[in-house]
C-alpha atoms as a PDB file:
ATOM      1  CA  UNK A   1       5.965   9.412   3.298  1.00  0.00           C
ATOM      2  CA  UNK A   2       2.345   7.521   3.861  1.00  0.00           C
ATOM      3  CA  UNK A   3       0.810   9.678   0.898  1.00  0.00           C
ATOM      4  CA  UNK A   4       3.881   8.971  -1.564  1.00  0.00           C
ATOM      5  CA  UNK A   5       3.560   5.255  -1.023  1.00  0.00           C
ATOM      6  CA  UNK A   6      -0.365   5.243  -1.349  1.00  0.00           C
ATOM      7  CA  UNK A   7       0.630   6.905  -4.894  1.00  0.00           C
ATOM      8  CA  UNK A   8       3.432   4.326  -5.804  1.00  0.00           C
ATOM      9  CA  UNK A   9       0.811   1.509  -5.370  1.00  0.00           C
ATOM     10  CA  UNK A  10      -2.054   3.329  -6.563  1.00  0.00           C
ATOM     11  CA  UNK A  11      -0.363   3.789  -9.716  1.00  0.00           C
ATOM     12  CA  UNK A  12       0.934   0.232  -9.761  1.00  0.00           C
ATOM     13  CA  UNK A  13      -2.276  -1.034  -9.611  1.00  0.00           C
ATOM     14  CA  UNK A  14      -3.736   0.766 -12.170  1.00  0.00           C
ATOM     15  CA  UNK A  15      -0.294  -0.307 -14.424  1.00  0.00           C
ATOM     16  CA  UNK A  16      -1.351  -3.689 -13.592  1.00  0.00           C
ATOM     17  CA  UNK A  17      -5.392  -3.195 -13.707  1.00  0.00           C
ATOM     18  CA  UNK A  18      -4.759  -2.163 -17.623  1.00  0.00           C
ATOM     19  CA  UNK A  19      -2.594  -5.663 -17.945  1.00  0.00           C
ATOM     20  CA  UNK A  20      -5.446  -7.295 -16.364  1.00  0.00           C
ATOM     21  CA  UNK A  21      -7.868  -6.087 -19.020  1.00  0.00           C
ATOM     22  CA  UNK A  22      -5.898  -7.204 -21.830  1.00  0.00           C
ATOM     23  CA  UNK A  23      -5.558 -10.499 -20.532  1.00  0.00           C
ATOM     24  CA  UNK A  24      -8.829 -11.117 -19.143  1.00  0.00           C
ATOM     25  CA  UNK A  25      -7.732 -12.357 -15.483  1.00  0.00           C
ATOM     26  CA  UNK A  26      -9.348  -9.433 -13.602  1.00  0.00           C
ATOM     27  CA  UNK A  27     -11.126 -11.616 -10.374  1.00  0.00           C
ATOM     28  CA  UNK A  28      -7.170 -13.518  -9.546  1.00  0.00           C
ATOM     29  CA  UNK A  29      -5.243 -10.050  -9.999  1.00  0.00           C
ATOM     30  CA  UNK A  30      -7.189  -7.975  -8.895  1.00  0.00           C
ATOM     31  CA  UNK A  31      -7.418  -9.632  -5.076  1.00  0.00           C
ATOM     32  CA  UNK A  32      -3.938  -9.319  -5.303  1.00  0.00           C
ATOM     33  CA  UNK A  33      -3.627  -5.603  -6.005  1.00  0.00           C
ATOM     34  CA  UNK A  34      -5.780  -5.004  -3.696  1.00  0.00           C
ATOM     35  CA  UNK A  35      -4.244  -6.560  -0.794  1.00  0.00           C
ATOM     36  CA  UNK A  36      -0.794  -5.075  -2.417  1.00  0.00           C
ATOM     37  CA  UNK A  37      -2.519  -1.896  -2.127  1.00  0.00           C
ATOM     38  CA  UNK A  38      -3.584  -2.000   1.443  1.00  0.00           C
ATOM     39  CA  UNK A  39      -0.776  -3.587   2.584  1.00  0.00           C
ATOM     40  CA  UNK A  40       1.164  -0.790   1.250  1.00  0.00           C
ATOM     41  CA  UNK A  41      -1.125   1.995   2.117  1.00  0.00           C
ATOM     42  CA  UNK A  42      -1.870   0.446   6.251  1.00  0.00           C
ATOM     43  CA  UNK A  43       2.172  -0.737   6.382  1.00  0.00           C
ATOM     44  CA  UNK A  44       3.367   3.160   6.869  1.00  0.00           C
ATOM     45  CA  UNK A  45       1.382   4.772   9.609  1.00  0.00           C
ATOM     46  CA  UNK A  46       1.842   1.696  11.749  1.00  0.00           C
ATOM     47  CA  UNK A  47       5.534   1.941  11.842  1.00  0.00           C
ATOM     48  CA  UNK A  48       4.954   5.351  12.249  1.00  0.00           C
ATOM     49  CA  UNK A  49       2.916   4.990  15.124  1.00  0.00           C
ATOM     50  CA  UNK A  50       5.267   2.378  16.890  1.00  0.00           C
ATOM     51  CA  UNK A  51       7.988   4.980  16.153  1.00  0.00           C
ATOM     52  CA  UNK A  52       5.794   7.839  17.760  1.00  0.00           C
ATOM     53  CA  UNK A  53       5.278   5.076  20.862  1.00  0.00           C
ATOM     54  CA  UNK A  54       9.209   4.446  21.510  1.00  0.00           C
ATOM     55  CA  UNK A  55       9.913   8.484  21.217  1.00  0.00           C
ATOM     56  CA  UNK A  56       7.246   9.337  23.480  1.00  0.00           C
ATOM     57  CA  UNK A  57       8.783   6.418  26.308  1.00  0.00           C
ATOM     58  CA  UNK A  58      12.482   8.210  25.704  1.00  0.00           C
ATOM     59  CA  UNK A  59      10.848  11.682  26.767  1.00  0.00           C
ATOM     60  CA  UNK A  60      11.756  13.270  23.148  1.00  0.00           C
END
């Protein structure tokens, strides 16, 4: 799950990095892919580990 959403937004914000280019706004956009892109890629394993956390207090 983590590594397929690390893909999604990695290619998103290279989809977006070549729009950038053309338009000439790279400093603006790409912030904003890059907290996109770590917001996306850090999101995952937190749930993950909150999920692992509950489990673990249920005895599973």
């Amino acid at each position: 799950m983590v590594d397929g959403t690390r893909a999604v937004g990695t290619k998103v914000s290279i989809a977006v990095a070549e729009k950038v280019r053309k338009e000439g706004q790279v400093a603006i956009e790409g912030v904003i892919i890059l907290v996109i892109a770590l917001g996306l890629s850090s999101y995952r394993p937190k749930t993950e580990i909150i999920m692992l956390h509950k489990e673990r207090r249920r005895g599973l």
